[in-house]
Protein backbone atom coordinates (compact mmCIF):
# COMPACT_ATOMS: atom_id res chain seq x y z
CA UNK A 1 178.46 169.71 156.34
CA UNK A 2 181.39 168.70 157.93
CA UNK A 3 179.81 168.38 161.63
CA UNK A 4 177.18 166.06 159.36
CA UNK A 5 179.54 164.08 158.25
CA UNK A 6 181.70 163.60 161.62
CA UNK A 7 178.18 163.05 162.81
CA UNK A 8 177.65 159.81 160.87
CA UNK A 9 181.46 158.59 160.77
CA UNK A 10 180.56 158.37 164.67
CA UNK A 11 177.52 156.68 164.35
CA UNK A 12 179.07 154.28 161.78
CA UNK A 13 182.22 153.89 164.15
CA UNK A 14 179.29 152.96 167.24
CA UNK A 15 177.03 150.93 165.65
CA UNK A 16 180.02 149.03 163.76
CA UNK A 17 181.34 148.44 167.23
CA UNK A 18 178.34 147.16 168.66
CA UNK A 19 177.57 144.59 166.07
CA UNK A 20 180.99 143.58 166.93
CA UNK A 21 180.47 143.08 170.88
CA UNK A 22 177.32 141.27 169.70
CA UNK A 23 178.94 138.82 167.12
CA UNK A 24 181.76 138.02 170.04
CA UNK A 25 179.65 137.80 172.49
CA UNK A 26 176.95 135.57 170.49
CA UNK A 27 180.04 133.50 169.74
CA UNK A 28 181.50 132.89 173.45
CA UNK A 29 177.98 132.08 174.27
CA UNK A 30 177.76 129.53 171.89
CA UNK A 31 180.95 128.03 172.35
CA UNK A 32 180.67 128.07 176.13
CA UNK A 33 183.59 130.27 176.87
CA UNK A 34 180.98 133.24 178.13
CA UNK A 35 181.59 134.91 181.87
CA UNK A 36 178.61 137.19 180.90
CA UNK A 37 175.95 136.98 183.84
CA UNK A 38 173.09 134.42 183.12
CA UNK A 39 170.60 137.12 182.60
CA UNK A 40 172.90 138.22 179.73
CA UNK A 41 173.64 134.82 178.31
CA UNK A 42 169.92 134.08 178.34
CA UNK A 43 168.63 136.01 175.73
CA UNK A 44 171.71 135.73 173.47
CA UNK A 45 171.35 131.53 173.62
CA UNK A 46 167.68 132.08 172.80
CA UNK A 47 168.87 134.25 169.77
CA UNK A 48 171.54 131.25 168.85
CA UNK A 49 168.89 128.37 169.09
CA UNK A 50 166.33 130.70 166.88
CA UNK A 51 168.75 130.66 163.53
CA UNK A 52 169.35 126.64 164.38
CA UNK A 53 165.62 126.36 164.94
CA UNK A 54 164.89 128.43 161.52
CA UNK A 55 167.45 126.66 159.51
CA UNK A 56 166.02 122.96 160.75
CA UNK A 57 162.81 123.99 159.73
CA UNK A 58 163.94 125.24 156.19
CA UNK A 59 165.20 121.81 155.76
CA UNK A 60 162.57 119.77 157.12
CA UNK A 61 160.50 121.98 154.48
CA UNK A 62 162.80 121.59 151.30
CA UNK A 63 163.03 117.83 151.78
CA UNK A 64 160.33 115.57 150.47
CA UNK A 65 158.52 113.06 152.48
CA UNK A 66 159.87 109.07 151.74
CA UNK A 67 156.92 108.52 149.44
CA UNK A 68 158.52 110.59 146.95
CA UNK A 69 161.48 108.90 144.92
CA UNK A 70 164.24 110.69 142.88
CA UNK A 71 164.02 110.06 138.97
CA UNK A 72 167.42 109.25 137.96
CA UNK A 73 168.64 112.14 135.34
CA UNK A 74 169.66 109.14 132.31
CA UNK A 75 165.60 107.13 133.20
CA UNK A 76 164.51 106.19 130.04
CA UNK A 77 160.62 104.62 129.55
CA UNK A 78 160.00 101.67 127.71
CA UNK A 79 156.36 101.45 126.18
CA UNK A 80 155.52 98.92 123.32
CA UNK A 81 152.40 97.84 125.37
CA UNK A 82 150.08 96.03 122.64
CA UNK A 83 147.37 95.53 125.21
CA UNK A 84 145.72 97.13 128.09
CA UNK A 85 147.79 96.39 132.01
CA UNK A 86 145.75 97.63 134.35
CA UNK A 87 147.06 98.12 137.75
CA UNK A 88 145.41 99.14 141.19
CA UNK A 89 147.90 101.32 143.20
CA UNK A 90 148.59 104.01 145.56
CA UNK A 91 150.28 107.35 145.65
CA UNK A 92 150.83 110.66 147.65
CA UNK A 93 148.54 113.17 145.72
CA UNK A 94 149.26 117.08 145.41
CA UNK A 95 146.52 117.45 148.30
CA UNK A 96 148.63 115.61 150.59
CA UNK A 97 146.20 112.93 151.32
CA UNK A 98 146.40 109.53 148.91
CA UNK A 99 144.68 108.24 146.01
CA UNK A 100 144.50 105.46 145.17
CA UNK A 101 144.23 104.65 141.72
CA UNK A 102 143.24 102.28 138.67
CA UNK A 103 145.64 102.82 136.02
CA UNK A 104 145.87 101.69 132.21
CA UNK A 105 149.55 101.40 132.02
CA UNK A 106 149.33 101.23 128.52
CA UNK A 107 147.86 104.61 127.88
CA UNK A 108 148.83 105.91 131.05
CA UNK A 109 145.26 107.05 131.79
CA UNK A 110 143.62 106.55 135.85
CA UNK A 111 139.81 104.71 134.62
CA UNK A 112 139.02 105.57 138.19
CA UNK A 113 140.30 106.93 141.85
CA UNK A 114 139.35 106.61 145.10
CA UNK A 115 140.29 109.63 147.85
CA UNK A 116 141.59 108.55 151.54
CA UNK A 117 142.16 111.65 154.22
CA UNK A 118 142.89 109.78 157.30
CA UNK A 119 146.64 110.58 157.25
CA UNK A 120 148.62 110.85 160.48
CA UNK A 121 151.94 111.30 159.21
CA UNK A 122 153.50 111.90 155.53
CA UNK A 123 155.32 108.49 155.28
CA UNK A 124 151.78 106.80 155.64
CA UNK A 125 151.46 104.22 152.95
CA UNK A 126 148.38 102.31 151.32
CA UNK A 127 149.62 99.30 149.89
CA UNK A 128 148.27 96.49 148.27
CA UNK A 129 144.17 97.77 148.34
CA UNK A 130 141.90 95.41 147.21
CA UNK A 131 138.68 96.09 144.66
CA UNK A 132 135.85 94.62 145.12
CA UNK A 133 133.06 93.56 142.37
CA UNK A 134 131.11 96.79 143.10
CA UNK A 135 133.72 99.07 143.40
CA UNK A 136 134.59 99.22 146.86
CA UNK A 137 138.05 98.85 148.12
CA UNK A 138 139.62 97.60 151.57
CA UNK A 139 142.64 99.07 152.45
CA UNK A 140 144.54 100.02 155.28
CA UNK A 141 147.66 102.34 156.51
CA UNK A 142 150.20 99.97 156.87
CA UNK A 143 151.34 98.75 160.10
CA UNK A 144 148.46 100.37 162.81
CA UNK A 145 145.20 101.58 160.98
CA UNK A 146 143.28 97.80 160.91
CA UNK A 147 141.70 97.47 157.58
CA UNK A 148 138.84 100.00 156.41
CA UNK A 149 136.28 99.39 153.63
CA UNK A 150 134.99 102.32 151.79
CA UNK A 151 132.47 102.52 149.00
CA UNK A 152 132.98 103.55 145.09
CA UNK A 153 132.65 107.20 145.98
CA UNK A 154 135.29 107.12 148.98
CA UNK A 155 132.74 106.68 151.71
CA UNK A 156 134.04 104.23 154.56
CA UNK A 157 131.43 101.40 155.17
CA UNK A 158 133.24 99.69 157.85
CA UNK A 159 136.68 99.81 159.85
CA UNK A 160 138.59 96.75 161.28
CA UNK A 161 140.54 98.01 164.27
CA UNK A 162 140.83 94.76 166.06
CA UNK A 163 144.40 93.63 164.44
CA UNK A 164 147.39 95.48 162.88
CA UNK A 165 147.59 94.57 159.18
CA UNK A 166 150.70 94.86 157.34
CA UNK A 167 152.09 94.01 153.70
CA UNK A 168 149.94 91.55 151.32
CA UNK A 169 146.33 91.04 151.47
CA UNK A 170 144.50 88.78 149.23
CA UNK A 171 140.72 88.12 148.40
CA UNK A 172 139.51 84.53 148.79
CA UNK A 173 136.89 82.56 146.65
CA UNK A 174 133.97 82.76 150.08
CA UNK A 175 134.09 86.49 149.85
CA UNK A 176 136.41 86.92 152.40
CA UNK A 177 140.29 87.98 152.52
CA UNK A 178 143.05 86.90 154.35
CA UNK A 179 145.91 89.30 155.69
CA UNK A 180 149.37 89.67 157.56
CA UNK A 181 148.51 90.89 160.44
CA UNK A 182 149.90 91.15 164.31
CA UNK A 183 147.77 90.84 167.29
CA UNK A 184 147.00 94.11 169.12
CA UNK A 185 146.83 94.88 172.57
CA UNK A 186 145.74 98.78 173.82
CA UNK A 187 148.41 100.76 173.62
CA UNK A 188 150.90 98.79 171.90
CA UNK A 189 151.47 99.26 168.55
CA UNK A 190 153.87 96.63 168.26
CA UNK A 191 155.26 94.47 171.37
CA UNK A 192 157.33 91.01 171.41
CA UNK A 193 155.92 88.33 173.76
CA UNK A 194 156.62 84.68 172.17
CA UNK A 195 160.40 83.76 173.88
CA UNK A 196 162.55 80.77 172.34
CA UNK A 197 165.53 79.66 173.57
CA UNK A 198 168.88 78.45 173.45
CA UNK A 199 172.06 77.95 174.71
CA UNK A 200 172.79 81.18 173.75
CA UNK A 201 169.88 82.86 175.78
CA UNK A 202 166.20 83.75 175.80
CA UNK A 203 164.98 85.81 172.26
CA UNK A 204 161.86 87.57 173.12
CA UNK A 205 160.71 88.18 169.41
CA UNK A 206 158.02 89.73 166.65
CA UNK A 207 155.30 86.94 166.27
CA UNK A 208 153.31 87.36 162.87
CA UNK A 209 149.25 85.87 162.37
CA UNK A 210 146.97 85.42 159.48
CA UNK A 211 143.74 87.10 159.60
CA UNK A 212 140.29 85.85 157.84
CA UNK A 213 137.73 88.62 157.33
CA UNK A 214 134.82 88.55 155.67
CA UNK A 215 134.80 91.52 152.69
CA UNK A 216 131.82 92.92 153.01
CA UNK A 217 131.13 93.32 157.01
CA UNK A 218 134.47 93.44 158.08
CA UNK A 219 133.66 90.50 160.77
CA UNK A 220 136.93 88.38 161.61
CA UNK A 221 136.57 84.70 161.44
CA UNK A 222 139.45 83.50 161.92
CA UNK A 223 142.42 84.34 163.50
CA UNK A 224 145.85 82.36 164.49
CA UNK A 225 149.61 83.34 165.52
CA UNK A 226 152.57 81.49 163.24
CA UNK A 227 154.29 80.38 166.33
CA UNK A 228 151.22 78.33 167.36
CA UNK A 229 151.35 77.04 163.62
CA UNK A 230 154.73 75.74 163.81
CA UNK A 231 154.62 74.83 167.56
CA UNK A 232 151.30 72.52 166.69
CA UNK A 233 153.49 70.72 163.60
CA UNK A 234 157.05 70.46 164.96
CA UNK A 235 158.59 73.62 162.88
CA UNK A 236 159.50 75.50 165.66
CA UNK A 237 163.28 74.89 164.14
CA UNK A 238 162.50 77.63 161.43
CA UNK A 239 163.00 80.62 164.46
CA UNK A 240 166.43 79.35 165.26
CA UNK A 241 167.70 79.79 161.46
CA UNK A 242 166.38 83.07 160.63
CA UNK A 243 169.28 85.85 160.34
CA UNK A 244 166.98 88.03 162.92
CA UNK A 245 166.32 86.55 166.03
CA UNK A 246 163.83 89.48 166.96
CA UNK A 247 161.68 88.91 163.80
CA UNK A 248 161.84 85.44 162.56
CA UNK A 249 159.20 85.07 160.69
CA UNK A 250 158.23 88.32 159.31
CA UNK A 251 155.20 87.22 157.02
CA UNK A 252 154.41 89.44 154.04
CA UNK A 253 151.86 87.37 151.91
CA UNK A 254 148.90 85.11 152.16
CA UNK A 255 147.61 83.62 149.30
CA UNK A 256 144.53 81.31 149.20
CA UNK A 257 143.44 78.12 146.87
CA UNK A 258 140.65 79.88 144.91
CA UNK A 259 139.90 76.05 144.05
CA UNK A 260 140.48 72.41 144.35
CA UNK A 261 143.67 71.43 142.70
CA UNK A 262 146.02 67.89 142.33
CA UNK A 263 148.31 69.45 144.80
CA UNK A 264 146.12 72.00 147.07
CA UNK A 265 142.50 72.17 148.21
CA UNK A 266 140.06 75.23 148.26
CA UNK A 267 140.92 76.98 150.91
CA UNK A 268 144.39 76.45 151.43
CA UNK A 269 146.78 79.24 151.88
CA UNK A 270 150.27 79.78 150.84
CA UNK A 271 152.17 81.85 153.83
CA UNK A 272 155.42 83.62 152.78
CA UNK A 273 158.08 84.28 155.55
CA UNK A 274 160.72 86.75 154.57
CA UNK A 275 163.00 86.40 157.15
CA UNK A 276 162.62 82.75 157.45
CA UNK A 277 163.06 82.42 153.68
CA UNK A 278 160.62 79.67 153.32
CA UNK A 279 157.28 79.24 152.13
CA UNK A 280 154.30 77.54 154.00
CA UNK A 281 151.09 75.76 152.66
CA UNK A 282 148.83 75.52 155.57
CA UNK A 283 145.41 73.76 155.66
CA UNK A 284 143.35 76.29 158.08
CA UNK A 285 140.57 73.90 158.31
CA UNK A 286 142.43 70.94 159.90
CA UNK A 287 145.80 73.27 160.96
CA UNK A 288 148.32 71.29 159.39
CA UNK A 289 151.13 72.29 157.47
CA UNK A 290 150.93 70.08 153.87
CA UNK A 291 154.31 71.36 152.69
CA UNK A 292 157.47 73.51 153.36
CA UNK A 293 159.23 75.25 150.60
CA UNK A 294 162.53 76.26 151.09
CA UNK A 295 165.16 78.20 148.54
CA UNK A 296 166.72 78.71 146.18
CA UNK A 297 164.69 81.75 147.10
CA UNK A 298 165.97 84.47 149.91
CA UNK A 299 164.05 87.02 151.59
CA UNK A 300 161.62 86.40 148.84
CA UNK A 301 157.62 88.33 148.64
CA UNK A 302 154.45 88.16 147.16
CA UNK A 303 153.67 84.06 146.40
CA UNK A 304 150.98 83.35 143.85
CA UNK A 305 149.46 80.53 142.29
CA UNK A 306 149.93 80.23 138.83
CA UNK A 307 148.36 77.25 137.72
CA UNK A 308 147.48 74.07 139.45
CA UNK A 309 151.06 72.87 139.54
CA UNK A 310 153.21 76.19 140.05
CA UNK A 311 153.64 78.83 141.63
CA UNK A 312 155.92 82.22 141.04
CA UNK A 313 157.46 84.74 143.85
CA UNK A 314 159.23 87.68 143.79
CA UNK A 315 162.72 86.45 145.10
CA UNK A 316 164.45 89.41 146.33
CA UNK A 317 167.52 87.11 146.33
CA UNK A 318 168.77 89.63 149.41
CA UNK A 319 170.41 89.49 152.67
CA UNK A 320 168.08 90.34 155.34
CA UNK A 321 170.76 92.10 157.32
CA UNK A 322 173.61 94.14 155.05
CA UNK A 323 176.91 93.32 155.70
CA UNK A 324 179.97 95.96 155.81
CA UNK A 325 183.40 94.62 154.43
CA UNK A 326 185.80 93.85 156.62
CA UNK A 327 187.61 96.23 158.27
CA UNK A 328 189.53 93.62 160.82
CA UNK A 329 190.91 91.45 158.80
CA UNK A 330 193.02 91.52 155.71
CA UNK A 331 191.42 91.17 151.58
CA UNK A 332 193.03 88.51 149.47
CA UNK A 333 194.25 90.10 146.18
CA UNK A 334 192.68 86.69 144.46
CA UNK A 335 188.50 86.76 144.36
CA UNK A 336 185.56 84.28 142.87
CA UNK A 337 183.45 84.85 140.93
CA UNK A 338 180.12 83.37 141.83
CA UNK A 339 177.80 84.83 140.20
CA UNK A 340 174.91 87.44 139.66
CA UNK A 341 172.44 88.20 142.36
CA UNK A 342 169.75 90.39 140.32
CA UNK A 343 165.90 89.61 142.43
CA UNK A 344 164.44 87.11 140.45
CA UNK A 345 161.18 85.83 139.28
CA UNK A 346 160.60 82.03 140.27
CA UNK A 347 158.30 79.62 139.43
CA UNK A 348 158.01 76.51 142.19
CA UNK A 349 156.58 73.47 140.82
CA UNK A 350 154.68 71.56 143.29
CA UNK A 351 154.62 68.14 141.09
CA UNK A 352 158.37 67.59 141.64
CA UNK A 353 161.25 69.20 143.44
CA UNK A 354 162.31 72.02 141.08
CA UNK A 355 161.81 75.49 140.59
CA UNK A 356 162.93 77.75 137.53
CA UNK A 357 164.14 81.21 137.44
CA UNK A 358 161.77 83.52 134.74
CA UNK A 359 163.97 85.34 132.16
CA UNK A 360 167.01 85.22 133.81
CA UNK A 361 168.92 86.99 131.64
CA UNK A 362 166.54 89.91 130.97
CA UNK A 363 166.44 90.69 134.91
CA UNK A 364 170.80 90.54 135.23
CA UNK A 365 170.43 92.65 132.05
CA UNK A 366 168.60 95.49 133.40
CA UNK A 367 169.94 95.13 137.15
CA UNK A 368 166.37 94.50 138.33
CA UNK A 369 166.61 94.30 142.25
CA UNK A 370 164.71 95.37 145.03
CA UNK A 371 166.52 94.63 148.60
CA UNK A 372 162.98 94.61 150.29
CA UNK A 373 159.08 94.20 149.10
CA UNK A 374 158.52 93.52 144.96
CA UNK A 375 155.69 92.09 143.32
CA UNK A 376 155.80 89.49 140.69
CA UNK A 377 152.04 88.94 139.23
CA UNK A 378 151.28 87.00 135.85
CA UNK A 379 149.55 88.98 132.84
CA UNK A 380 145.56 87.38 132.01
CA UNK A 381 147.41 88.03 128.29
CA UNK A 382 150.47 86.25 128.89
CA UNK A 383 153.92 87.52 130.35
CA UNK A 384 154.06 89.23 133.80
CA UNK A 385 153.84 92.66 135.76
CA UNK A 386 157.04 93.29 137.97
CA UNK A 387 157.24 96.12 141.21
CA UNK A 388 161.25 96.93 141.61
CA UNK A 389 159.62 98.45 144.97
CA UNK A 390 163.24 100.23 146.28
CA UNK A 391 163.83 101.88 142.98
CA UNK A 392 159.91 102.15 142.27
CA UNK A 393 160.27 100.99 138.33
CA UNK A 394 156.89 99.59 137.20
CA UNK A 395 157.95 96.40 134.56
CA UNK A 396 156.20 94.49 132.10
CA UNK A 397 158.28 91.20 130.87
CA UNK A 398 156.45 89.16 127.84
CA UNK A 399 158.50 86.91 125.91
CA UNK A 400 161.80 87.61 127.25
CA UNK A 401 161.60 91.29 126.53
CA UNK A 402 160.71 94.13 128.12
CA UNK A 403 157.77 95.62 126.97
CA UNK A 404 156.71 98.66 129.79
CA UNK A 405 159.55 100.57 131.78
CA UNK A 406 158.12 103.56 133.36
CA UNK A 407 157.58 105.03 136.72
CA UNK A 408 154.91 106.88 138.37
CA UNK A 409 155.52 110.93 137.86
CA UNK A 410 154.71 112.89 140.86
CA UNK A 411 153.59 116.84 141.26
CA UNK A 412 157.58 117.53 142.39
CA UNK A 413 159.73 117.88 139.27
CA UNK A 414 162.84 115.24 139.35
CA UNK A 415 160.69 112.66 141.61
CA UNK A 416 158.55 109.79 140.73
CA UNK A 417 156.04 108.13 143.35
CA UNK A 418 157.15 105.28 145.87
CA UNK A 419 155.61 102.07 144.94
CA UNK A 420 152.90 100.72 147.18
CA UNK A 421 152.27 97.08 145.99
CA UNK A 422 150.58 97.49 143.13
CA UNK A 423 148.42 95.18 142.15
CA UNK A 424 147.05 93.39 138.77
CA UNK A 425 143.37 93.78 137.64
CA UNK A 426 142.19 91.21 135.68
């Protein structure tokens, strides 16, 4: 018994030692202070970049992908809906594909889905899809798919690879829709090729184009850069002002006349800049730019026509660029006061100069903001649908009060779906 027992004490005593050789030498390894030979180092780094390797991994597991959003623990819906809001959107399903969706907000019920595979990484968004009478949709992974038409039961009918869409699309009264798109050249997703200049320098920069195509063969009929737009009617001033030299422009809406008007014609299309902060109304037909709306709107998205006098956008009411605080220079104990900067909803009247910010109070009230993207789009029963994209709170503002605050629940407990420009079914 006692040999047995010396026995193990020894084994203990070797092994203990050897895991201790192996923890120091794992540890000069890794902190370079090693004079082991290299074919003794070898293996031990190997071991050392396995357990970095295997905890990277175990993280890149747990975390979500950015189409997920975290639920804030005190969220608390709002639902006094007295009539149907039905909303086409997007969202990152449970297969890991997308679906995109019609959706009663009022009930909460999907009246119908659509199923898209072609993913090529998790962060792919569909945003802003657009339904057509017999129930097929054009949509497109933003920023390098083109747009692709497929049919009520998911089946693609045609694919338009030609451009690089991005951001708003919108259906025109000829049966065809008009996009943000870039141009594309092979193998170059993006690339910067207009130059302006200065005395500062040259700017090689980002140019944007709007893209006609016609909705049920996918042919493009029309297609022109911005920079020829303003170089053709003397605007070429609105690249120096932008707060982003390398993106100036940065279109993220096109919105055609669906009819004549007193102060637009059939046909005409309202262009919204974001990093320009302006809006355009352009006349494709003769290429003249009828009017240039400027503030008090800032980084603002998703123009509409209202009526035949107004219009409304989602004014982010954002820097472009943040700003830190300074560091260099000393604060002032004294401050002003100048106000709040919640986004806004704006209506632009086109009959005189003066716009009107929508419910002020109710937006400052509920800190309504979204630093990029949002959609603004009037209710056919009165009031208005709002997407807080950043956040990804789904609003519905009639009469100065709000009457929907929810978000979309995902498949991960404690996260809601990222908003994809939703938009408003009539």
């Amino acid at each position: 018994m006692q040999q047995k027992w010396i026995s193990g004490l020894s084994t203990t005593i070797v092994v203990l030692a050897g895991l201790s050789l192996f923890g120091w030498s794992v540890k000069q390894v890794s902190t370079g202070q090693s004079t082991w030979p290299s074919w003794v180092q070898s293996p031990l780094k190997a071991f050392v970049g396995f357990i970095d390797l295997f905890e990277k991994a175990k993280e890149e597991v747990s975390a979500l992908p950015e189409t997920f959003v975290l639920t804030p623990e005190d969220f608390s819906p709002i639902n006094t809906l007295e009539e149907d809001v039905i909303i086409l959107t997007s969202y990152h399903n449970q297969e890991n594909t997308r679906t995109i969706a019609l959706i009663n907000l009022r009930t909460g019920e999907e009246l119908k889905t659509w199923t898209v595979d072609q993913l090529a990484v998790p962060q792919d968004r569909i945003i802003h899809s657009i339904m057509l009478p017999d129930s097929s949709l054009i949509y497109g992974l933003d920023w390098y798919s083109g747009l692709i038409r497929i049919d009520k039961n998911s089946q693609r009918i045609w694919h338009q690879d030609s451009i690089i869409h991005h951001h708003g699309k919108n259906l025109a009264a000829d049966s065809t829709i008009w996009a943000c798109t870039y141009e594309k050249e092979e193998g170059k997703p993006l690339y910067y090729r207009p130059i302006f200049r200065t005395g500062m320098g040259t700017f090689p920069y980002l140019d944007n184009w709007i893209t006609q195509i016609h909705a049920y063969s996918g042919e493009v009929l029309y297609h022109k850069s911005l920079t020829e737009i303003l170089v053709e009617n003397g605007l070429t001033h609105l690249l120096v002002k932008s707060e982003t030299p390398g993106d100036p422009i940065h279109v993220n809406d096109v919105e055609p006349a669906l009819k004549d008007g007193p102060y637009f014609q059939k046909g005409d299309l309202f262009i919204s800049a974001r990093n320009g902060s302006w809006i355009m109304q352009f006349r494709p037909g003769t290429g003249k730019v009828i009017r240039l709306l400027e503030g008090p709107f800032y980084s603002q998205h998703d123009v509409d026509i209202e009526s035949d006098s107004t219009l409304t956008v989602f004014n982010n009411n954002s820097l472009q660029n943040e700003r830190p605080r300074p560091s260099k220079w000393p604060m002032s104990a004294s401050s002003y006061e100048v106000g709040s900067y919640s986004s806004q909803a704006v209506r632009i009247y086109l009959n005189r100069p003066h716009m009107e910010v929508l419910d002020r109070e109710v937006w400052e009230e509920n800190d309504l903001y979204s630093f990029t993207e949002g959609i603004v789009d009037a209710l056919p029963g009165g009031g208005y649908f709002v997407e807080e994209q950043n956040s990804s709170v789904l609003w519905v503002i009639q009469d100065g009060v709000v009457r929907y605050k929810n978000v979309l629940p995902s498949h991960h407990p404690g996260y809601h779906h990222l908003a994809n420009w939703a938009r408003v079914m009539p």
